[in-house]
C-alpha atoms as a PDB file:
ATOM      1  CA  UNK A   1      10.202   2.416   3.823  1.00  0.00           C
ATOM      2  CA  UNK A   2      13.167   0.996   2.377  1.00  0.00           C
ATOM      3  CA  UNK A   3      13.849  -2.383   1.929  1.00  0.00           C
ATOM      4  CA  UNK A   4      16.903  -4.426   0.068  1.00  0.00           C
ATOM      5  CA  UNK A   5      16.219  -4.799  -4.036  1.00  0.00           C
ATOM      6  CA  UNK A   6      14.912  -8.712  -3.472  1.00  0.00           C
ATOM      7  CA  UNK A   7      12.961  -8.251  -0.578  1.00  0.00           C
ATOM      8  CA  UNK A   8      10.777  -5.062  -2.861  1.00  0.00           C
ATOM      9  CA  UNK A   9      10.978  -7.138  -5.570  1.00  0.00           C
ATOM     10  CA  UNK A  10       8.770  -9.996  -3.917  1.00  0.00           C
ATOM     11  CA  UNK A  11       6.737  -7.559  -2.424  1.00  0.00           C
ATOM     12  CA  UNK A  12       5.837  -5.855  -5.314  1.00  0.00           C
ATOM     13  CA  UNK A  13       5.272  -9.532  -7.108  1.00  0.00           C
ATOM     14  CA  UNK A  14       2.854 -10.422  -4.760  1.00  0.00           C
ATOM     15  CA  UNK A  15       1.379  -7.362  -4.930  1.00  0.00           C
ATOM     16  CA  UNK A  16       0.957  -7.679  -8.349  1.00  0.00           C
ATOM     17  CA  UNK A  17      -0.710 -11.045  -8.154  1.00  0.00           C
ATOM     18  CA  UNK A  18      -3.309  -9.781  -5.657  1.00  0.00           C
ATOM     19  CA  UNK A  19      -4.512  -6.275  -6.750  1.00  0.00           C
ATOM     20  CA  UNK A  20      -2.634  -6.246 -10.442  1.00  0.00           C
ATOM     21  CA  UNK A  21      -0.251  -3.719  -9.754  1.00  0.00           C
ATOM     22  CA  UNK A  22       3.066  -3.496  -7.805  1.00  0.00           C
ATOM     23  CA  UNK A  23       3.064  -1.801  -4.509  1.00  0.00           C
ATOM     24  CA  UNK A  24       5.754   0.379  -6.162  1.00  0.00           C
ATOM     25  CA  UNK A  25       4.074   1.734  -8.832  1.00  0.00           C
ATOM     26  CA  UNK A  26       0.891   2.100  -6.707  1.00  0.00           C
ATOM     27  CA  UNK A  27       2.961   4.095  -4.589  1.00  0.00           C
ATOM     28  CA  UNK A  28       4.816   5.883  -6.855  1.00  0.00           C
ATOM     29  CA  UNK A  29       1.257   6.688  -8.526  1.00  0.00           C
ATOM     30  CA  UNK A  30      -0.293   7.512  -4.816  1.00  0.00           C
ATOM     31  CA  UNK A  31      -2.954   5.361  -5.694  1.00  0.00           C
ATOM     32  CA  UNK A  32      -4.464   2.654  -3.150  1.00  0.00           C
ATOM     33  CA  UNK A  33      -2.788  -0.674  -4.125  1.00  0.00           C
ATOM     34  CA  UNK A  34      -5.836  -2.683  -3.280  1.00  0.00           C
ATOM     35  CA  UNK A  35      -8.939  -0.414  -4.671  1.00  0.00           C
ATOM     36  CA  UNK A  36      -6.560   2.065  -6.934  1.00  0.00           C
ATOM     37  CA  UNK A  37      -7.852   5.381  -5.561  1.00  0.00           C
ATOM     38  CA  UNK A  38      -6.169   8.027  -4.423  1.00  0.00           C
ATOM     39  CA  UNK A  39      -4.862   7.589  -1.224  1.00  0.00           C
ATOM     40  CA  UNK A  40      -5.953  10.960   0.474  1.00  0.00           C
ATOM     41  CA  UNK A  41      -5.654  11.684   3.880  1.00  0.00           C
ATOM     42  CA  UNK A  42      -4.725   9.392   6.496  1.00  0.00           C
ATOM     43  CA  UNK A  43      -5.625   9.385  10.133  1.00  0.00           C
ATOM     44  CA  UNK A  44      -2.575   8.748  12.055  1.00  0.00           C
ATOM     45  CA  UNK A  45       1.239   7.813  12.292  1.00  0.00           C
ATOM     46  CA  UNK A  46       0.431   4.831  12.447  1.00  0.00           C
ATOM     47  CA  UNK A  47      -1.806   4.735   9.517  1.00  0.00           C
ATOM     48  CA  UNK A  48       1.063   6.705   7.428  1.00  0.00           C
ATOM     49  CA  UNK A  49       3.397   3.466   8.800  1.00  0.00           C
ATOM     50  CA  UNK A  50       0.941   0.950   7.641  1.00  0.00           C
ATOM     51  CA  UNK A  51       0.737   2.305   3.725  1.00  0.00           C
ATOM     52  CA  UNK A  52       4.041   2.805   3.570  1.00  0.00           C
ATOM     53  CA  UNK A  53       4.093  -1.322   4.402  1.00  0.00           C
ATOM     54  CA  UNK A  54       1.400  -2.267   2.637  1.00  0.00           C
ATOM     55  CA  UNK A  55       0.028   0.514   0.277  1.00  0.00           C
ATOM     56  CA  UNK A  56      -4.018   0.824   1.748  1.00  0.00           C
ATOM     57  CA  UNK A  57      -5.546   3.890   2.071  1.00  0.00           C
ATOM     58  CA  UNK A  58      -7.561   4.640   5.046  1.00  0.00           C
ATOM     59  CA  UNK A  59     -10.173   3.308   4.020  1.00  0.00           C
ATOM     60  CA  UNK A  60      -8.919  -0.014   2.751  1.00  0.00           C
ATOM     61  CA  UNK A  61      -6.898   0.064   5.925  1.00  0.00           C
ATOM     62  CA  UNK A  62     -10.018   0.646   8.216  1.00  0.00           C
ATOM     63  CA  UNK A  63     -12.539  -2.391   6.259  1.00  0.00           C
ATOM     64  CA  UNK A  64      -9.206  -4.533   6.625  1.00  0.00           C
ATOM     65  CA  UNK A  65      -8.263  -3.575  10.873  1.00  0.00           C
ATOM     66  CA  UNK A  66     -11.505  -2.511  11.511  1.00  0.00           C
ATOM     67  CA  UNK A  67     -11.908   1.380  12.921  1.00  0.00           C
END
């Protein structure tokens, strides 16, 4: 997903305060911002969609939305 320079550059602050690394570098990495393991396979389109937004893997996504 790409977003402007200032926008990625909160996100990634934020990020940073919450789970101790940027969403970039979690990403880049293809590591699970919130629990830092790989992110493996993911369900859906829309579950590809949500870590590109927010970073989770499956199953961070799944305890967090619910199944």
């Amino acid at each position: 997903m790409e977003r402007s320079p200032v926008l990625q550059h909160i996100v990634d602050n934020f990020a940073c305060e919450l789970f101790g690394q940027s969403l970039s570098e979690s990403q880049d990495n293809q590591v699970c911002v919130c629990c830092h393991n790989p992110v493996g396979e993911l369900n859906d389109d829309i579950s590809m969609r949500e870590y590109e937004i927010s970073g989770l893997c499956q199953t961070c996504q799944d305890q967090i939305f619910g199944v």
